[in-house]
Protein backbone atom coordinates (compact mmCIF):
# COMPACT_ATOMS: atom_id res chain seq x y z
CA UNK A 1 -108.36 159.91 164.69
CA UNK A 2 -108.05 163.60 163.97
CA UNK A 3 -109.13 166.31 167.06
CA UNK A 4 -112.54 167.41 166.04
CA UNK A 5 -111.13 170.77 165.80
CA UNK A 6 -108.74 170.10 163.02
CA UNK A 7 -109.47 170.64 159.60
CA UNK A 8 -109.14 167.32 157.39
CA UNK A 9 -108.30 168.60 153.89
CA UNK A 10 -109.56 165.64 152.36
CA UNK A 11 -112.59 165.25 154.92
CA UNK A 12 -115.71 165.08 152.21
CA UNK A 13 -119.64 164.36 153.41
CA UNK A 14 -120.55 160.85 153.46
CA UNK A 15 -123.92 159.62 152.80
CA UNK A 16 -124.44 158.95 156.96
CA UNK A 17 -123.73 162.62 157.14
CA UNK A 18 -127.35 163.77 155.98
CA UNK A 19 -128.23 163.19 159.66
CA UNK A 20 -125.83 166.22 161.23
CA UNK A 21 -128.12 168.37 158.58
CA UNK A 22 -130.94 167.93 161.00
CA UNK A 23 -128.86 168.15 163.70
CA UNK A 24 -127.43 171.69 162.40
CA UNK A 25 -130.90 172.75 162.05
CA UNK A 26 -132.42 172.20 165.34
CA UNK A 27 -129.20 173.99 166.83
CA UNK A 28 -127.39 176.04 164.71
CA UNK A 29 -125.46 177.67 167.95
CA UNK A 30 -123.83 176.27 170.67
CA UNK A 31 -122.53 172.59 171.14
CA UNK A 32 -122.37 170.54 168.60
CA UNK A 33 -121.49 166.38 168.45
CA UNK A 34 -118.11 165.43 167.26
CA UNK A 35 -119.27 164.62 164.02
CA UNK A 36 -121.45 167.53 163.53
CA UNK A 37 -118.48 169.77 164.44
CA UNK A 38 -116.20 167.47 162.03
CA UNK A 39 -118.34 169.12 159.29
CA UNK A 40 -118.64 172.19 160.57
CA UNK A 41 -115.28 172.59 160.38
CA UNK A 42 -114.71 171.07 156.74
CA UNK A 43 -117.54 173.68 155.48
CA UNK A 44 -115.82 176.92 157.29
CA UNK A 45 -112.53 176.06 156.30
CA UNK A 46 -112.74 176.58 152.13
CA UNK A 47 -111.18 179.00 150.62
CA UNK A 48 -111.34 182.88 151.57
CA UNK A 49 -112.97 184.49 148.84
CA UNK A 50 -116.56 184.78 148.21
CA UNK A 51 -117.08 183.26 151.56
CA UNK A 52 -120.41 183.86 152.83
CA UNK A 53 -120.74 185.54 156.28
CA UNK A 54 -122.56 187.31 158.47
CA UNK A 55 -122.45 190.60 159.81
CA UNK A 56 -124.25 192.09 162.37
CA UNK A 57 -126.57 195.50 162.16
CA UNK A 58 -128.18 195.60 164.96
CA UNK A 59 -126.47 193.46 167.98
CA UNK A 60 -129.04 190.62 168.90
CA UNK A 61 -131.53 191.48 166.74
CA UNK A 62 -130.21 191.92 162.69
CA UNK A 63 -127.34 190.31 160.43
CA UNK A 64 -126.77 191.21 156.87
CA UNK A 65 -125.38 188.40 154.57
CA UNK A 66 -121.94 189.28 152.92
CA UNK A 67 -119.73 187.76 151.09
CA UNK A 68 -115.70 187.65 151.83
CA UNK A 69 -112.95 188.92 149.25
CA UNK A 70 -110.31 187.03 149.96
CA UNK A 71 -107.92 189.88 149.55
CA UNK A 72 -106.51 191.18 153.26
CA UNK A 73 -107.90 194.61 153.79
CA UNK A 74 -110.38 194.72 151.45
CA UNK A 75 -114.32 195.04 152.75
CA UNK A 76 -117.17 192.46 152.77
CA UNK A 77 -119.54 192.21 149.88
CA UNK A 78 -122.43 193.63 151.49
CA UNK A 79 -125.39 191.46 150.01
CA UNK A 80 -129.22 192.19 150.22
CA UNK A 81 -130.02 189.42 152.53
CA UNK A 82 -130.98 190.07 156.21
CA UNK A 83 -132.25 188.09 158.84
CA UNK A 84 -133.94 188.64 162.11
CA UNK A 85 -133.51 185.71 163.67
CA UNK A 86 -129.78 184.34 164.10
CA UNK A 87 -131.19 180.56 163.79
CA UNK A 88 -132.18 181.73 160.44
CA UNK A 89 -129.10 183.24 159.26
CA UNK A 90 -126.35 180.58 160.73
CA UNK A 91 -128.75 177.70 158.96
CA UNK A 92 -128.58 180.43 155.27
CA UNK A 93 -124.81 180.00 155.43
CA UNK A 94 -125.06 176.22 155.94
CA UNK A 95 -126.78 175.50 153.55
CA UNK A 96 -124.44 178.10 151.37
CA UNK A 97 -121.68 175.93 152.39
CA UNK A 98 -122.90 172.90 152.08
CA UNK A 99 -123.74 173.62 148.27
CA UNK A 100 -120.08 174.65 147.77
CA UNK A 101 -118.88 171.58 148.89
CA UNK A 102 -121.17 169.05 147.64
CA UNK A 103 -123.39 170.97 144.71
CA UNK A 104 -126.51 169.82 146.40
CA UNK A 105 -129.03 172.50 147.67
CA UNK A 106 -130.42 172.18 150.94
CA UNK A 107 -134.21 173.41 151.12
């Protein structure tokens, strides 16, 4: 069995997954289960560009959503989207991420 930090390149959700969603969106920070983080690290390890981030305006209290180039030195994509709560942002970029993987949109 893999570390849960490693990335497995063929790692895809399972059906028995649905249940880290939840998980995820209770606590979006801090420590995860094994499986949880499993996922986690499938969904932050695509490719570089147009990754969806977040960068922070004001330090504990605003993000902006961007979007990654891919290209080493260019900037973020600055995109419209802000947030005022970090829950709110970290669970946006799941369910990004999740999409991207799977093609099924999280509400």
């Amino acid at each position: 069995m893999p570390d849960i930090y490693e990335v497995e390149d063929n790692y895809r959700p399972k059906p028995d997954d649905r249940r880290l969603i939840e998980e995820f969106r209770k606590n979006p920070i801090g420590h995860h289960s094994p499986d949880l983080q499993r996922l986690l690290n499938r969904l932050r390890s695509g490719p570089m560009a147009d990754k969806y981030c977040l960068v922070v305006i004001k330090p504990s209290r605003e993000w902006q959503l961007a979007k990654t180039s891919g290209v080493p030195g260019k900037p973020l994509k600055m995109l419209s989207q802000r947030f005022t709560r970090m829950d709110d942002a970290e669970w946006y970029v799941f369910r990004q991420r999740w999409k991207a993987l799977t093609g099924e949109t999280l509400r």
